[in-house]
N, C-alpha and C. Protein backbone atom coordinates (compact mmCIF):
# COMPACT_ATOMS: atom_id res chain seq x y z
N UNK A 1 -4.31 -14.79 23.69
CA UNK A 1 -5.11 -15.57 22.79
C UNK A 1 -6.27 -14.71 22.28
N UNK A 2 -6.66 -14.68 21.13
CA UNK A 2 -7.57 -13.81 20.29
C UNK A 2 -8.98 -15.08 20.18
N UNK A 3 -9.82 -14.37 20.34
CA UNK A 3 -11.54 -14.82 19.96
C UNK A 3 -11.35 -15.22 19.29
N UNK A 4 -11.93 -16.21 18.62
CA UNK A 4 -12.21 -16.43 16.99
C UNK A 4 -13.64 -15.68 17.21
N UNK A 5 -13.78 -15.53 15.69
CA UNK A 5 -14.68 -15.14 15.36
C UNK A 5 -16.15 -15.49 15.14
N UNK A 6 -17.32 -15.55 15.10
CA UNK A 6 -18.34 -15.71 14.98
C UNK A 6 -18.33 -16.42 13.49
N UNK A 7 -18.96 -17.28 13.61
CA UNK A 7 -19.30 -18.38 12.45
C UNK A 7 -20.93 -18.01 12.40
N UNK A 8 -21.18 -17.75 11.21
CA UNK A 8 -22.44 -16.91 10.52
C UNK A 8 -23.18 -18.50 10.12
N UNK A 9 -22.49 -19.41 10.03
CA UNK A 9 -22.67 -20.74 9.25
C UNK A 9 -22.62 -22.28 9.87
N UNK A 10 -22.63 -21.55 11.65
CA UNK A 10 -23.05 -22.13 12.37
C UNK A 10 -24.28 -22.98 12.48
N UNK A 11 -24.53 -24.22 13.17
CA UNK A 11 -25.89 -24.97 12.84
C UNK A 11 -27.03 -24.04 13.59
N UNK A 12 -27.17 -23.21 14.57
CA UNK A 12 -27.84 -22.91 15.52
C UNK A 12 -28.06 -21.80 14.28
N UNK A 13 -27.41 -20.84 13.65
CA UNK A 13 -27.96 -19.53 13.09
C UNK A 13 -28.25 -20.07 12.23
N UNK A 14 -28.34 -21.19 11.40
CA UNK A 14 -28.76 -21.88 10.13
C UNK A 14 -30.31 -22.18 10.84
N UNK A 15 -30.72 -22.76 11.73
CA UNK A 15 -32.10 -22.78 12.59
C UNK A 15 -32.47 -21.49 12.37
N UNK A 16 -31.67 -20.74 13.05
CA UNK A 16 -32.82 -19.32 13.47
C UNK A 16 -33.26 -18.52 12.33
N UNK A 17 -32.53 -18.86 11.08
CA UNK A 17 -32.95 -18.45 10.25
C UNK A 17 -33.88 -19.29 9.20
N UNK A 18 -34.08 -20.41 10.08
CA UNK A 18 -34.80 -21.58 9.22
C UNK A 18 -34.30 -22.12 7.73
N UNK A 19 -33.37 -22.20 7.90
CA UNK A 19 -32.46 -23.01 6.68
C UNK A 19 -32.20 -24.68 7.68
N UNK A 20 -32.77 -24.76 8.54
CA UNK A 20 -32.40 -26.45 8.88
C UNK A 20 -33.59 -26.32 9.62
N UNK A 21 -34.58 -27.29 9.85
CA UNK A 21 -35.77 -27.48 10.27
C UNK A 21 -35.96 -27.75 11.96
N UNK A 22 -36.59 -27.09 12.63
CA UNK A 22 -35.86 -27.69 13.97
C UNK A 22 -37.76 -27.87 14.80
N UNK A 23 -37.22 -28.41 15.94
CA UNK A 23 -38.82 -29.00 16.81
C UNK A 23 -39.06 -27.39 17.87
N UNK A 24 -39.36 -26.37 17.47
CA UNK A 24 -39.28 -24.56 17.95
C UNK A 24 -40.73 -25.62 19.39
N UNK A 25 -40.54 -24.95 20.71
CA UNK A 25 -41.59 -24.82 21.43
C UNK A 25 -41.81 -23.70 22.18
N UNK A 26 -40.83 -22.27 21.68
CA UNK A 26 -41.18 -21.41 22.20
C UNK A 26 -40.44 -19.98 21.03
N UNK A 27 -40.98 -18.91 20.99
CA UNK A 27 -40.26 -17.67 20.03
C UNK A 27 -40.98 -16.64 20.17
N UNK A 28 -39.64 -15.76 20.90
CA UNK A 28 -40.23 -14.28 20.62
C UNK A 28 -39.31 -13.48 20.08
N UNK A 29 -39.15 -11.93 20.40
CA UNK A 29 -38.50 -11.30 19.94
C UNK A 29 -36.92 -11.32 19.54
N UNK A 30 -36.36 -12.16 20.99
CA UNK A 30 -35.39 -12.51 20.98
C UNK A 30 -34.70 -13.60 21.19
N UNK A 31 -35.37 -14.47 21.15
CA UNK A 31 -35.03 -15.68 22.01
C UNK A 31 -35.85 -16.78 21.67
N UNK A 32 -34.62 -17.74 20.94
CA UNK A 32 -35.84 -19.24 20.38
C UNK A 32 -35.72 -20.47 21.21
N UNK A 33 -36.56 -21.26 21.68
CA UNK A 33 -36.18 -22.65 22.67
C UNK A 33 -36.71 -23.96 21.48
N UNK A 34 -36.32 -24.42 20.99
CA UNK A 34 -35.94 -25.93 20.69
C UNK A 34 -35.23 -27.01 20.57
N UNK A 35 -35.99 -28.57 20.59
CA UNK A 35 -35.41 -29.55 20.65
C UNK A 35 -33.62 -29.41 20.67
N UNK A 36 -33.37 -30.45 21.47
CA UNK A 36 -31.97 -30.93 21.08
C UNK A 36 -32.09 -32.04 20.54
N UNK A 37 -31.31 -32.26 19.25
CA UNK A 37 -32.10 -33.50 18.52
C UNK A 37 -30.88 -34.75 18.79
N UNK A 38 -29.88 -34.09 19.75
CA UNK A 38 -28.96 -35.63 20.20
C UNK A 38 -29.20 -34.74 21.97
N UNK A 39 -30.69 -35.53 22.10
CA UNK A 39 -30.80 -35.19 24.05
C UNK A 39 -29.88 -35.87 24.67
N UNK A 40 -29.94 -35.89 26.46
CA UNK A 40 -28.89 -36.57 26.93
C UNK A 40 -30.28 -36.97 27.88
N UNK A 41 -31.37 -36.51 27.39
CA UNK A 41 -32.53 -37.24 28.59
C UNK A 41 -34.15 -36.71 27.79
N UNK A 42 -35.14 -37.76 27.73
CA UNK A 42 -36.17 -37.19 27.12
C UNK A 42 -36.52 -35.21 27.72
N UNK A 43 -36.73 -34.42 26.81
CA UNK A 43 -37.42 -33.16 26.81
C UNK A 43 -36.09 -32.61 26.57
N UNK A 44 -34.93 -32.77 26.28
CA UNK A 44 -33.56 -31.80 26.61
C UNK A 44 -34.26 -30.69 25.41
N UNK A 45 -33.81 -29.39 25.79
CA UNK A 45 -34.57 -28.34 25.02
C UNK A 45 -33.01 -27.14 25.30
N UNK A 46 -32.98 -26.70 24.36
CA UNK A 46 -31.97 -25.54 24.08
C UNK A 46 -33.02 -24.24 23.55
N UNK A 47 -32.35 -23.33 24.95
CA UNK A 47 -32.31 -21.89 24.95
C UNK A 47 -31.78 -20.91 24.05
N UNK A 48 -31.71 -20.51 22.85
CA UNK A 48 -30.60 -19.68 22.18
C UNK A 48 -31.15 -18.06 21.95
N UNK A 49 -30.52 -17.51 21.69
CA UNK A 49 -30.42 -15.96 21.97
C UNK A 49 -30.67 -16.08 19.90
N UNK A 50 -31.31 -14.75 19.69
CA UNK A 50 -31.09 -14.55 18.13
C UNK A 50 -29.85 -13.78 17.82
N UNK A 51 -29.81 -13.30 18.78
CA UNK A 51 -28.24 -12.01 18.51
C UNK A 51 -27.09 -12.95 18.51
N UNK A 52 -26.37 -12.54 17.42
CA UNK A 52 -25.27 -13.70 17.45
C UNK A 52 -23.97 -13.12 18.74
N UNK A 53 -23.68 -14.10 18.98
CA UNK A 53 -22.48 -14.57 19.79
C UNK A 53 -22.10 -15.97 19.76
N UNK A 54 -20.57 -16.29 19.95
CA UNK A 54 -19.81 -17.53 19.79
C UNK A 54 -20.68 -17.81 20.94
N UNK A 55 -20.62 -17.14 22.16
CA UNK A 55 -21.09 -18.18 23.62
C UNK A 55 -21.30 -17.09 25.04
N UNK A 56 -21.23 -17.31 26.01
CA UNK A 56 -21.39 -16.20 27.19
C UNK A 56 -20.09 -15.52 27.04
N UNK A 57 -19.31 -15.69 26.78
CA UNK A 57 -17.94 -15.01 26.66
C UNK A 57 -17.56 -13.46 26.11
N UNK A 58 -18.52 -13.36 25.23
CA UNK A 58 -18.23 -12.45 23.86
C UNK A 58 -19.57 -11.87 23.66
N UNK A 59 -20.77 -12.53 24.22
CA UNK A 59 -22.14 -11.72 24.24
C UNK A 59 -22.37 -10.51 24.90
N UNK A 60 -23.18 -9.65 23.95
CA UNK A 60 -23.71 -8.52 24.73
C UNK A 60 -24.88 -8.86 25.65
N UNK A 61 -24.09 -7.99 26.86
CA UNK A 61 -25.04 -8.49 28.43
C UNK A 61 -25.59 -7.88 28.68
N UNK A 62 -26.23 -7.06 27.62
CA UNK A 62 -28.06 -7.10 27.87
C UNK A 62 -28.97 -7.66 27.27
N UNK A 63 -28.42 -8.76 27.24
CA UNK A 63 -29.38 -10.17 26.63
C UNK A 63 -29.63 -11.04 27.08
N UNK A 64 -29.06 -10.91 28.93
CA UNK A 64 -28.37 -11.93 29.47
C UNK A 64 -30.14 -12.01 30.36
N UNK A 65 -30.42 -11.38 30.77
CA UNK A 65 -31.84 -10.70 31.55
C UNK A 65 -33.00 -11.78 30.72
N UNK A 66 -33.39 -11.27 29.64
CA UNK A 66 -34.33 -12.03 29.00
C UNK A 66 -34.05 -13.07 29.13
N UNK A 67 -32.86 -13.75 28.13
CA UNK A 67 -32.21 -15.11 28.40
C UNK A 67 -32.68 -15.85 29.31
N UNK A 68 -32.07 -15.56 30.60
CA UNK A 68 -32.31 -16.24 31.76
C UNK A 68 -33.97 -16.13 32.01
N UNK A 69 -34.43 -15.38 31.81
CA UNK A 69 -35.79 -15.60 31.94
C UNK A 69 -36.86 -16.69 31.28
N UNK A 70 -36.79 -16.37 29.70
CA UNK A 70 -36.94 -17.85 29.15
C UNK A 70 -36.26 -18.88 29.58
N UNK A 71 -35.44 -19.13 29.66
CA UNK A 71 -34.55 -20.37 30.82
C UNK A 71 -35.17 -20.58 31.68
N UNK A 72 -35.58 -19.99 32.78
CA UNK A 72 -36.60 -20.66 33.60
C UNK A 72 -38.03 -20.65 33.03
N UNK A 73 -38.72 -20.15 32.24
CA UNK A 73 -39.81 -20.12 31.85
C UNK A 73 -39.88 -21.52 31.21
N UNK A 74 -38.78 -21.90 30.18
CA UNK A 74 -39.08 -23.52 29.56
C UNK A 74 -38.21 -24.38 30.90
N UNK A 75 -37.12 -24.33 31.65
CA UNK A 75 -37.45 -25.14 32.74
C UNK A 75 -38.86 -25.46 33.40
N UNK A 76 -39.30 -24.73 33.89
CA UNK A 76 -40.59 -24.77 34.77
C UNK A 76 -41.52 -25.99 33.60
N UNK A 77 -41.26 -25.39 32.38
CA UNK A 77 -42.59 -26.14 31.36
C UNK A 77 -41.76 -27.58 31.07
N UNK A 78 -40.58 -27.92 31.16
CA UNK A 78 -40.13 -29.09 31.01
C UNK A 78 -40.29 -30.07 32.13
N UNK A 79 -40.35 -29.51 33.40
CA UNK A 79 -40.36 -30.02 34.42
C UNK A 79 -41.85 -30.56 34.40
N UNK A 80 -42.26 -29.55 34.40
CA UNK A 80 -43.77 -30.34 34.36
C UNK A 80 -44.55 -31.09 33.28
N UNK A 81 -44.12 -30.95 31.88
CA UNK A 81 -44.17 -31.48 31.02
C UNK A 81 -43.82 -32.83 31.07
N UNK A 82 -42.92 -33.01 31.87
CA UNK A 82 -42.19 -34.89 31.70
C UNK A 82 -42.26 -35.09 33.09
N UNK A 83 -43.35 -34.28 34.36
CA UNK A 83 -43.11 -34.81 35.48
C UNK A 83 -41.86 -35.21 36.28
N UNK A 84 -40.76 -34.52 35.79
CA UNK A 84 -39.60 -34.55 36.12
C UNK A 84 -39.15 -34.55 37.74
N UNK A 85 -38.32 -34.71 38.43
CA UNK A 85 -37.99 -34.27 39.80
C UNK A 85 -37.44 -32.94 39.59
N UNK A 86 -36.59 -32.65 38.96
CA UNK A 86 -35.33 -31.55 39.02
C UNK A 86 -35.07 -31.49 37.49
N UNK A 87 -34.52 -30.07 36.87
CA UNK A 87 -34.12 -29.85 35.96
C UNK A 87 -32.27 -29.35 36.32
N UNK A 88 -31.84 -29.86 35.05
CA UNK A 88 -30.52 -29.36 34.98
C UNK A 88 -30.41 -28.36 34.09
N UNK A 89 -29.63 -27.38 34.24
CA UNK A 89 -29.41 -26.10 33.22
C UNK A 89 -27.79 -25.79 33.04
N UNK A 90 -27.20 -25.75 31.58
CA UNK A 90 -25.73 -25.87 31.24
C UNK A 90 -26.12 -25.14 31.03
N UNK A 91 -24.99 -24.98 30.66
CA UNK A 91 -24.16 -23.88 29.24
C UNK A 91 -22.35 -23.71 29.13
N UNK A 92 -21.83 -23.92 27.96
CA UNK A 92 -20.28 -24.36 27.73
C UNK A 92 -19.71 -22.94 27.07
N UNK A 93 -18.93 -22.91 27.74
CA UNK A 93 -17.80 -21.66 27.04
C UNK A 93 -16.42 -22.13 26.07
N UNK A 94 -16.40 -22.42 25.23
CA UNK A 94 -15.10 -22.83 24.20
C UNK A 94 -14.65 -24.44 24.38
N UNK A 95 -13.91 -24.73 23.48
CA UNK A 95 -13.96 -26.38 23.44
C UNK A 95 -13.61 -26.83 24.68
N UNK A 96 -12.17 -26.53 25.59
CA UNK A 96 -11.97 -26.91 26.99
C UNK A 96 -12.97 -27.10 28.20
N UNK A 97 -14.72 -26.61 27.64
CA UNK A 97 -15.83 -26.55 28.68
C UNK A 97 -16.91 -27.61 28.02
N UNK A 98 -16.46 -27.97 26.70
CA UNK A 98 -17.40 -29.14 26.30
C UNK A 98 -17.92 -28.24 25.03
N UNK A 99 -18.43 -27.21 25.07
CA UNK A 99 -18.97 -26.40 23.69
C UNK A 99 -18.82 -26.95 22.23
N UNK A 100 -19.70 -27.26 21.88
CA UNK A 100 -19.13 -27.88 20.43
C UNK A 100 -19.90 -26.74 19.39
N UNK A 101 -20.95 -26.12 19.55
CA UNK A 101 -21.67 -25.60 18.59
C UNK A 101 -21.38 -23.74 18.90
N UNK A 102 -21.02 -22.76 18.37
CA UNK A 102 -20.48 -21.73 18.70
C UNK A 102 -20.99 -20.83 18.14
N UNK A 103 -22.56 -20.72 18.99
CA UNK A 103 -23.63 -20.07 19.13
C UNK A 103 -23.74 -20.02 20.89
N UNK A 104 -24.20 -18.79 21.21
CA UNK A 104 -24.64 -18.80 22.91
C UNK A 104 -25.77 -19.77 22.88
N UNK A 105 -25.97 -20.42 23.69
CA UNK A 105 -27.12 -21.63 23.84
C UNK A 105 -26.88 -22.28 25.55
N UNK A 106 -28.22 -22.22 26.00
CA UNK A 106 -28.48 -23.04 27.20
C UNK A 106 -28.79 -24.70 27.24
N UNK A 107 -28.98 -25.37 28.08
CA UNK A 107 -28.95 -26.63 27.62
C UNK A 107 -30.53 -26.61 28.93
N UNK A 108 -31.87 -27.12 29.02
CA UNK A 108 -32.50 -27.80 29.79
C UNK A 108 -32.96 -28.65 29.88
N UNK A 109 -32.65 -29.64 30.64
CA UNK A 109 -33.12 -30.92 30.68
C UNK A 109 -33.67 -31.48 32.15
N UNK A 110 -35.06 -31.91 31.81
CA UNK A 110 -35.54 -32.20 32.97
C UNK A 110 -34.67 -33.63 33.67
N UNK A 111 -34.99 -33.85 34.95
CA UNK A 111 -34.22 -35.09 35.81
C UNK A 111 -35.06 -35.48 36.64
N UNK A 112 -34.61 -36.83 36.49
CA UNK A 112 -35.42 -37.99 37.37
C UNK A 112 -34.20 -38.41 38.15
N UNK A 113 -35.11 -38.74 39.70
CA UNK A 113 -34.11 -39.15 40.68
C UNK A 113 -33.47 -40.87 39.90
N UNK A 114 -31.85 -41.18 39.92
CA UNK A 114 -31.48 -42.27 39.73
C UNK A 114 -31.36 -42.75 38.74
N UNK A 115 -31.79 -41.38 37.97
CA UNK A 115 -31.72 -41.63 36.18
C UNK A 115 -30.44 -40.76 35.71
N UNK A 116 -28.97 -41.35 35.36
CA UNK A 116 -28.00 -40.30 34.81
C UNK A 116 -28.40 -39.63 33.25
N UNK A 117 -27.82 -38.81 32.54
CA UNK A 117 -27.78 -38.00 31.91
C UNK A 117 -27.35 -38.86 30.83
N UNK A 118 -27.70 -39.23 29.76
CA UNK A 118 -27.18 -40.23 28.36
C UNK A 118 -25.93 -39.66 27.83
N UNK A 119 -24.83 -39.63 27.54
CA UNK A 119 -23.86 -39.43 26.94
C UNK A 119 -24.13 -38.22 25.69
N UNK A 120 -23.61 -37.46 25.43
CA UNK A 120 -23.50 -36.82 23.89
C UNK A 120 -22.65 -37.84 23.21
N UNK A 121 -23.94 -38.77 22.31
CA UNK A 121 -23.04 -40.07 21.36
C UNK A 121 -22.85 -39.17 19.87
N UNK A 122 -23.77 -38.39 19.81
CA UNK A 122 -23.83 -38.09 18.18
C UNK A 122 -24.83 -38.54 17.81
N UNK A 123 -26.00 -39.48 18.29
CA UNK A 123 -26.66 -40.35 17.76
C UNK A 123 -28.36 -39.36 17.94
N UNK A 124 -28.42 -38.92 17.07
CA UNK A 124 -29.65 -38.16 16.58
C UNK A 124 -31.18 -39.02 16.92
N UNK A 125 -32.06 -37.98 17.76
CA UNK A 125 -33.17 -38.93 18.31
C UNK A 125 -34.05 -38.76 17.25
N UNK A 126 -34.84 -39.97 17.17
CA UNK A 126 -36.32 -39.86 16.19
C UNK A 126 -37.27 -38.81 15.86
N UNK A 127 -37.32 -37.77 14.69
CA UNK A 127 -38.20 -36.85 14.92
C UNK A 127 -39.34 -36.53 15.17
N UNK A 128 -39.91 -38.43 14.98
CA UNK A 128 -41.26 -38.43 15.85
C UNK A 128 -41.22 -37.89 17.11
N UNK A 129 -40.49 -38.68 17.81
CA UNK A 129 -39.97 -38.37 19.60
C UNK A 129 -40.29 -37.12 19.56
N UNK A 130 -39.25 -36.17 18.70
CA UNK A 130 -38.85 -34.59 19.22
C UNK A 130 -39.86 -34.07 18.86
N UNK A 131 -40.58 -34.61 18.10
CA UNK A 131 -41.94 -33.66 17.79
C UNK A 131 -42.93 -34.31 19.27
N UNK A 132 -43.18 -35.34 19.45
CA UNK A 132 -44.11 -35.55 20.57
C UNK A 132 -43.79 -34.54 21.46
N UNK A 133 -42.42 -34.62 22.27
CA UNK A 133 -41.91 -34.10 23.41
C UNK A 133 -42.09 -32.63 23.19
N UNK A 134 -41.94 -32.01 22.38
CA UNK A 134 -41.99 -30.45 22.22
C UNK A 134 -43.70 -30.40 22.02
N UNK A 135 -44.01 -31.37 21.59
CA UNK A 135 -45.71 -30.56 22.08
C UNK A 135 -46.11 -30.81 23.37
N UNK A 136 -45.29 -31.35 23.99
CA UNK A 136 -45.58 -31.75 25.28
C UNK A 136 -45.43 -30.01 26.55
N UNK A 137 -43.89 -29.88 25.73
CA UNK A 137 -43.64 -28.70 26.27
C UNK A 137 -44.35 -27.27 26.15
N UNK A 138 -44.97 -27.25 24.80
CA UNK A 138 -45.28 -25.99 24.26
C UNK A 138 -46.74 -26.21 25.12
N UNK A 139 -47.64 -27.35 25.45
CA UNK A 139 -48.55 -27.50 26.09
C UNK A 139 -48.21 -26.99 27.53
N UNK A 140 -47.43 -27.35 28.16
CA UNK A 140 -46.79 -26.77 29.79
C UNK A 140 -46.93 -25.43 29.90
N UNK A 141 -46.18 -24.90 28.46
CA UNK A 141 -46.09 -23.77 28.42
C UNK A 141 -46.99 -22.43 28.05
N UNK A 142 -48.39 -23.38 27.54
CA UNK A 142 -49.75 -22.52 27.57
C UNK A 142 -50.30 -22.22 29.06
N UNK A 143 -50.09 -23.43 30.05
CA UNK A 143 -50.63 -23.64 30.97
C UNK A 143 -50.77 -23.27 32.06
């Protein structure tokens, strides 16, 4: 079975290049963290790499270092941002793993004990919300 190829026209590289407007609470050289605008729990925040890749599969792994570093850097700020118990941290490799968007991307979402995870309905949250919650985070993340 052959890769497909990298989709340039993907929603995530349409963000990073700011052709679709997104709730950003963190950006540096390489690496942007904002909103997920269909969360599965208030603060869900996506990790993405600027260097394109479909997903962990096909990425160059020396990107993998930083990556993971911002990954815990906006864990830590989500967690404390929403007073969370525990954070969860994904990430999907090709449609058979759940992947729908085919860009490398992390998923963090803080967790409360006894509270499950909301479904991926499709159903797009309020951009009031995503704007509150990401200043919530980018505040954690001065702190």
């Amino acid at each position: 079975m052959t890769e497909a190829a990298y989709d340039t026209d993907n929603i995530f590289a349409k963000i990073l290049r700011g052709e679709i407007p997104s709730q950003r609470v963190y950006e540096d050289e390489a690496v942007v963290a904002f909103m997920d605008v269909m969360p599965q729990g208030p603060g869900h925040t996506l990790v993405v790499p600027k260097a394109s890749s479909r997903n962990l599969l096909d990425a160059d792994p020396s990107i993998f270092g930083h990556l993971l570093s911002v990954v815990q850097k906006v864990a830590l700020a989500v967690k404390k941002a929403f007073g969370a118990d525990g954070v969860t941290v994904m990430q999907f490799n090709e449609p058979a793993s759940g992947q729908t968007v085919y860009h490398l991307h992390v998923h963090v979402i803080p967790r409360f004990e006894g509270i499950p995870l909301k479904p991926h309905t499709g159903q797009m949250e309020k951009p009031e919300v995503l704007a509150e919650n990401a200043e919530k985070i980018r505040t954690a993340l001065q702190s």
